[in-house]
Protein backbone atom coordinates (compact mmCIF):
# COMPACT_ATOMS: atom_id res chain seq x y z
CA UNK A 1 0.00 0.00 0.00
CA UNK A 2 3.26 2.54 0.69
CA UNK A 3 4.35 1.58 -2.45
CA UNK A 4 0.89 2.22 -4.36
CA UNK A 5 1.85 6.04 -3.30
CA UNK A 6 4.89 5.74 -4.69
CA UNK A 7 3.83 4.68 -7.91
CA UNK A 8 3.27 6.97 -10.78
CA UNK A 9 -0.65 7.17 -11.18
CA UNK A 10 0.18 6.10 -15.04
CA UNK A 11 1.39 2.61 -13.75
CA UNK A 12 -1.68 2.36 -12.07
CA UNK A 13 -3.60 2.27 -14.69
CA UNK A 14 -7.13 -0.49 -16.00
CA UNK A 15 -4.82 -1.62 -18.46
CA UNK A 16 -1.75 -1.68 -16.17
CA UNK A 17 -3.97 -3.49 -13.25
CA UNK A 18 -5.17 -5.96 -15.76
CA UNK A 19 -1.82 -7.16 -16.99
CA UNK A 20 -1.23 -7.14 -13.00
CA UNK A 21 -3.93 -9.65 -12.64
CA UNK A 22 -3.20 -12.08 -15.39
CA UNK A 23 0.15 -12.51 -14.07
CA UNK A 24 -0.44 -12.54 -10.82
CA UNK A 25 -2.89 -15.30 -11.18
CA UNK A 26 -0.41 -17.16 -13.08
CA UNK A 27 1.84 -16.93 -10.06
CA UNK A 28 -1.22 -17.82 -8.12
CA UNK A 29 -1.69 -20.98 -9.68
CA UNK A 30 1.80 -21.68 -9.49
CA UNK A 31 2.16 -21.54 -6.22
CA UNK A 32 -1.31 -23.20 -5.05
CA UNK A 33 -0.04 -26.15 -7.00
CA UNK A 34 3.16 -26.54 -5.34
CA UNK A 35 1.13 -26.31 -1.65
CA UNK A 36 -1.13 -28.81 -3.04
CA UNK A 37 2.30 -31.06 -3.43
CA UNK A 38 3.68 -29.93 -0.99
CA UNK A 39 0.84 -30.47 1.96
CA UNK A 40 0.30 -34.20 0.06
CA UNK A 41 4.21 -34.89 0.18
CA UNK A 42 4.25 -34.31 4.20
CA UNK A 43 0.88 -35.91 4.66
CA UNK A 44 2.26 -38.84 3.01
CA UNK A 45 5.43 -38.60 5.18
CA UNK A 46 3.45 -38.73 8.05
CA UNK A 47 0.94 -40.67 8.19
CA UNK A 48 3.72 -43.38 6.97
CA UNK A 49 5.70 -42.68 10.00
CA UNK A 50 2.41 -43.07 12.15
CA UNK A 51 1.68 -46.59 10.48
CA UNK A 52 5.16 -47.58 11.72
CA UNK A 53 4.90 -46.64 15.13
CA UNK A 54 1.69 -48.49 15.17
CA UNK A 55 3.26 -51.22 13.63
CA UNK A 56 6.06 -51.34 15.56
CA UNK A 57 3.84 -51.36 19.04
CA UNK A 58 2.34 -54.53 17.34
CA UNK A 59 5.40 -56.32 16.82
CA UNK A 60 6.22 -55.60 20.35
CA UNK A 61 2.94 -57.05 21.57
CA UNK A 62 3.19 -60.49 19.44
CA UNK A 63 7.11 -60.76 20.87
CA UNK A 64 6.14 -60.75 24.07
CA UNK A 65 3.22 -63.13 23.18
CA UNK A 66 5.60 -65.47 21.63
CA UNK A 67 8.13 -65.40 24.97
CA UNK A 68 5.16 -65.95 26.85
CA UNK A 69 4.45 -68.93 25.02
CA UNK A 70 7.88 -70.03 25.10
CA UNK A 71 7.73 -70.24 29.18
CA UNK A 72 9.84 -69.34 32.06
CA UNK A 73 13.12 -69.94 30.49
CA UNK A 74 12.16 -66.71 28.07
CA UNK A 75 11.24 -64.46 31.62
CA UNK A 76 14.81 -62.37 31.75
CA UNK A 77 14.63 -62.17 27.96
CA UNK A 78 11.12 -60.23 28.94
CA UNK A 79 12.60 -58.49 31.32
CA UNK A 80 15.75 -57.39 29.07
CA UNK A 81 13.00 -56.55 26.29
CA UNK A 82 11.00 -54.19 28.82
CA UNK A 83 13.66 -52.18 29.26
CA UNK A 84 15.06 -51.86 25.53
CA UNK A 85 11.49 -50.59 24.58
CA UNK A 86 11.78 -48.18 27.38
CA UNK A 87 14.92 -46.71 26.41
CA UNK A 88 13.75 -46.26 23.23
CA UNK A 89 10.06 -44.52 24.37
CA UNK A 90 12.69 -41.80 26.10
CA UNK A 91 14.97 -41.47 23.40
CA UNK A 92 12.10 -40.85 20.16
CA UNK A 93 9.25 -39.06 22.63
CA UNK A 94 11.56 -37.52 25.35
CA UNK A 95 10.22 -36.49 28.45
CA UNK A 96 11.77 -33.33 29.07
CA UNK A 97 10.22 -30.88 26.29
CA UNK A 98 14.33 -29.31 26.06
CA UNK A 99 15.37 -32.32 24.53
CA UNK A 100 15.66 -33.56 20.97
CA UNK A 101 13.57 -36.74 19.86
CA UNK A 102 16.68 -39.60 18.22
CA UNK A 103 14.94 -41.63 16.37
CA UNK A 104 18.06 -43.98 15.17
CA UNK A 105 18.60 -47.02 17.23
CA UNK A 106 21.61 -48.32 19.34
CA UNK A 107 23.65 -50.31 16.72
CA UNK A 108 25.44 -52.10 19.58
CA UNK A 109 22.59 -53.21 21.28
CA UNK A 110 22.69 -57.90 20.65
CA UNK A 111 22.44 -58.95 23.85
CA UNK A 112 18.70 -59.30 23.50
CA UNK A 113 19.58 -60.98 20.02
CA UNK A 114 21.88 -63.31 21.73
CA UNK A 115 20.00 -64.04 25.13
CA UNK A 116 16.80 -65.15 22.19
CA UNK A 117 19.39 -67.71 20.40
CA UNK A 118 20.50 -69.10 23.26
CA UNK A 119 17.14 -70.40 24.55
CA UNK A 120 16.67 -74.49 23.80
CA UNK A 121 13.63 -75.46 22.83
CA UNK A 122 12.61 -78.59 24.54
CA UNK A 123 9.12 -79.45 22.32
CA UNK A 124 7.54 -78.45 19.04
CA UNK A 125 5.88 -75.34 20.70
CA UNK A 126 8.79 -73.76 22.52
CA UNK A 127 10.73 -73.86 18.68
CA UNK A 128 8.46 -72.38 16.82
CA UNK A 129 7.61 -69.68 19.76
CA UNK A 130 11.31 -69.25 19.49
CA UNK A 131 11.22 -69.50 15.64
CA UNK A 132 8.59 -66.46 15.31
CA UNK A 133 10.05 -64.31 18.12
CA UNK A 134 13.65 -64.03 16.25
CA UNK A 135 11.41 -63.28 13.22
CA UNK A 136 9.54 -60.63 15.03
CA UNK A 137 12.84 -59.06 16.45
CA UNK A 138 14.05 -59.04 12.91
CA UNK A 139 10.81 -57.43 11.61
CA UNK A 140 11.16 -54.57 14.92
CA UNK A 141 15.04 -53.57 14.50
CA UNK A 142 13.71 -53.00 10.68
CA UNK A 143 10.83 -50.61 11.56
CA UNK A 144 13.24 -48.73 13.78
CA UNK A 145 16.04 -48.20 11.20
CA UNK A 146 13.32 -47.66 8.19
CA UNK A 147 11.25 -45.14 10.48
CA UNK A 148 15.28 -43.24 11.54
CA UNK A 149 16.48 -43.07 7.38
CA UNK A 150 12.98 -42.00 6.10
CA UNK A 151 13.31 -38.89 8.60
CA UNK A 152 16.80 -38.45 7.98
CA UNK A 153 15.86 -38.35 3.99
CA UNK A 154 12.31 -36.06 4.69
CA UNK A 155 12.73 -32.65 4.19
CA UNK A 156 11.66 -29.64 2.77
CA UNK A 157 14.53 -27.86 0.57
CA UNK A 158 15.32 -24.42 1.44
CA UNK A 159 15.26 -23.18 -1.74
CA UNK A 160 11.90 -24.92 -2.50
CA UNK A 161 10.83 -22.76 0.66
CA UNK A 162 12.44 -19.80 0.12
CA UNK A 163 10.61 -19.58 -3.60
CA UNK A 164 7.29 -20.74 -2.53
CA UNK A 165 7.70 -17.77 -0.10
CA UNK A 166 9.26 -15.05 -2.15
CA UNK A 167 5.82 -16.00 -4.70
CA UNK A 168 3.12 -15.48 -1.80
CA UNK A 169 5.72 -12.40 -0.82
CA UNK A 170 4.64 -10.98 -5.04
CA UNK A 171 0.99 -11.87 -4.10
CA UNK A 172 0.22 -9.78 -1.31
CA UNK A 173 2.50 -7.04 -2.44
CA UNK A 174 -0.19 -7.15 -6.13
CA UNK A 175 -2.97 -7.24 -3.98
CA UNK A 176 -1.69 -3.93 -1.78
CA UNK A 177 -1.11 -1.86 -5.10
CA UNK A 178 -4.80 -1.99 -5.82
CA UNK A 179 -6.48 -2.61 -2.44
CA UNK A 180 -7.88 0.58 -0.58
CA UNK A 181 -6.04 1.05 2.97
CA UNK A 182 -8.92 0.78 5.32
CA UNK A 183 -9.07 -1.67 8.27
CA UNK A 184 -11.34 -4.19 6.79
CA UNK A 185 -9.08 -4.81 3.46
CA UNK A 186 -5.90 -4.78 6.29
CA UNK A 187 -7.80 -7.41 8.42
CA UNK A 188 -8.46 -9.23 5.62
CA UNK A 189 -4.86 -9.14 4.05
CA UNK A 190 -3.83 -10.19 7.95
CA UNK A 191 -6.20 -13.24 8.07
CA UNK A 192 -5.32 -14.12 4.83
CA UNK A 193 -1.77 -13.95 5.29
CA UNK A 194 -1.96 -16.00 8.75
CA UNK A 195 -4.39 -18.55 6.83
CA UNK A 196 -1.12 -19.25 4.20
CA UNK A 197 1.37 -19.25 6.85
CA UNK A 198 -0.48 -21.62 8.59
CA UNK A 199 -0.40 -24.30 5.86
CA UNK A 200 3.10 -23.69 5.35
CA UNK A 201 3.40 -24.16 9.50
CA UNK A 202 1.66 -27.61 8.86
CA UNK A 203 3.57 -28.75 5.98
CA UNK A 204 7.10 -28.17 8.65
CA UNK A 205 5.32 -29.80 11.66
CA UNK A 206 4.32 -32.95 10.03
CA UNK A 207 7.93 -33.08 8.53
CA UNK A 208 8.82 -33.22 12.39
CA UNK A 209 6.59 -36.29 13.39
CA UNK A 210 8.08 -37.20 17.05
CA UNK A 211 8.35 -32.96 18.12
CA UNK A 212 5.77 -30.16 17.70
CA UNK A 213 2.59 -29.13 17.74
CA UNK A 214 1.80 -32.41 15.93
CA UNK A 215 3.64 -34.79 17.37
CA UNK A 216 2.97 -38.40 16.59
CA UNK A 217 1.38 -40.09 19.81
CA UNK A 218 3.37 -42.35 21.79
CA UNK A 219 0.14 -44.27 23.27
CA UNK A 220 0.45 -47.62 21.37
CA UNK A 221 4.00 -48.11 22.08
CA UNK A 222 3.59 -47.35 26.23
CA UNK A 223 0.42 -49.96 25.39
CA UNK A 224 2.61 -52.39 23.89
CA UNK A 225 5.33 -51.41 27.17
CA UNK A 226 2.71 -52.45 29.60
CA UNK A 227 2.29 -56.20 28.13
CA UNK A 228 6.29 -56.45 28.78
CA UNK A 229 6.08 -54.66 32.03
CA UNK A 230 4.07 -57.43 33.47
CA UNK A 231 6.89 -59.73 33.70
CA UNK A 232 6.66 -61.31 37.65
């Protein structure tokens, strides 16, 4: 609007504000589309980091079925398990808001790998409780490390960012030219403003599953914690 006083009043022209428009709405469309991608792209992202964690509280569930199954001999093994999944609830969701949620698993931690191969199986049962809870270990370690790359490799580019900006930057600037400066147009402009910044807010949080405003839930893996954490 400061710079609609600056202008000439030749450049502010019909013909002048209906070249204005055509390009604008070019840019418009542009940039609408690339939101459109954009929001899909982190929605995507997302919800495929939610169906791991839900996944992932499964697999927990079934390996604690299948120690269960296995007997006694499998109760420090339980025990051991309980407080691996623990560790890793405080390390992804921590509990002091200060810290950073580390989503990429202990490479050193076998001892749970080699307390499983060490049970003997003395009947049918026992090896194939065995059989599916190495499986299931297998299928958990790979949820973990899939889940830690995919966020390592999703991110917005800050040059995708910066341009996407800079075009809603040429927007409002077209529609202040033209726009009378009373408070209802500046409200408007405002709301309008805090409306795009909002999707672009979204698009960053749900780029950062496990911190922010939307913050993936860690309910079904503390469910899953509770089966181990009635080991006697």
């Amino acid at each position: 609007m400061a710079l609609r006083r600056a202008l000439p009043v030749e450049h502010l022209g019909q013909e002048a504000k209906d070249t204005m428009r055509l390009a604008i709405g070019l840019v418009v469309t542009m940039t609408g589309l690339v939101l459109g991608m954009l929001v899909s792209s982190a929605k995507s992202y997302y919800d495929g980091q939610k169906n791991k964690v839900s996944e992932m509280s499964s697999e927990i569930i079934l390996l604690n079925n299948c120690l269960e199954t296995f007997g006694p001999d499998s109760e420090q093994i339980r025990f051991y398990a309980r407080e691996t999944v623990e560790a890793a609830i405080d390390r992804i969701w921590p509990k002091e808001k200060s810290s950073l949620s580390q989503l990429k698993p202990k490479e050193n931690d076998i001892f749970l790998d080699d307390q499983l191969q060490s049970l003997v199986p003395k009947n049918d049962m026992q090896a194939s409780a065995k059989a599916q809870a190495v499986a299931l270990l297998q299928s958990l370690r790979k949820s973990n490390w899939l889940m830690y790359l995919e966020s390592e490799q999703a991110s917005i580019p800050m040059l995708l960012l910066v341009v996407v900006t800079s075009w809603l930057v040429i927007i409002f600037i077209s529609f202040g030219i033209f726009a009378p400066p009373n408070p209802t147009v500046i409200g408007t402009l405002i709301i309008c403003a805090m409306a795009v910044s909002g999707a672009i807010l979204i698009i960053l949080e749900m780029y950062s599953p496990f911190t922010g405003v939307l913050r993936i839930s860690s309910a079904a893996v503390r469910d899953a914690l509770n089966q181990l954490a009635k080991v006697r």
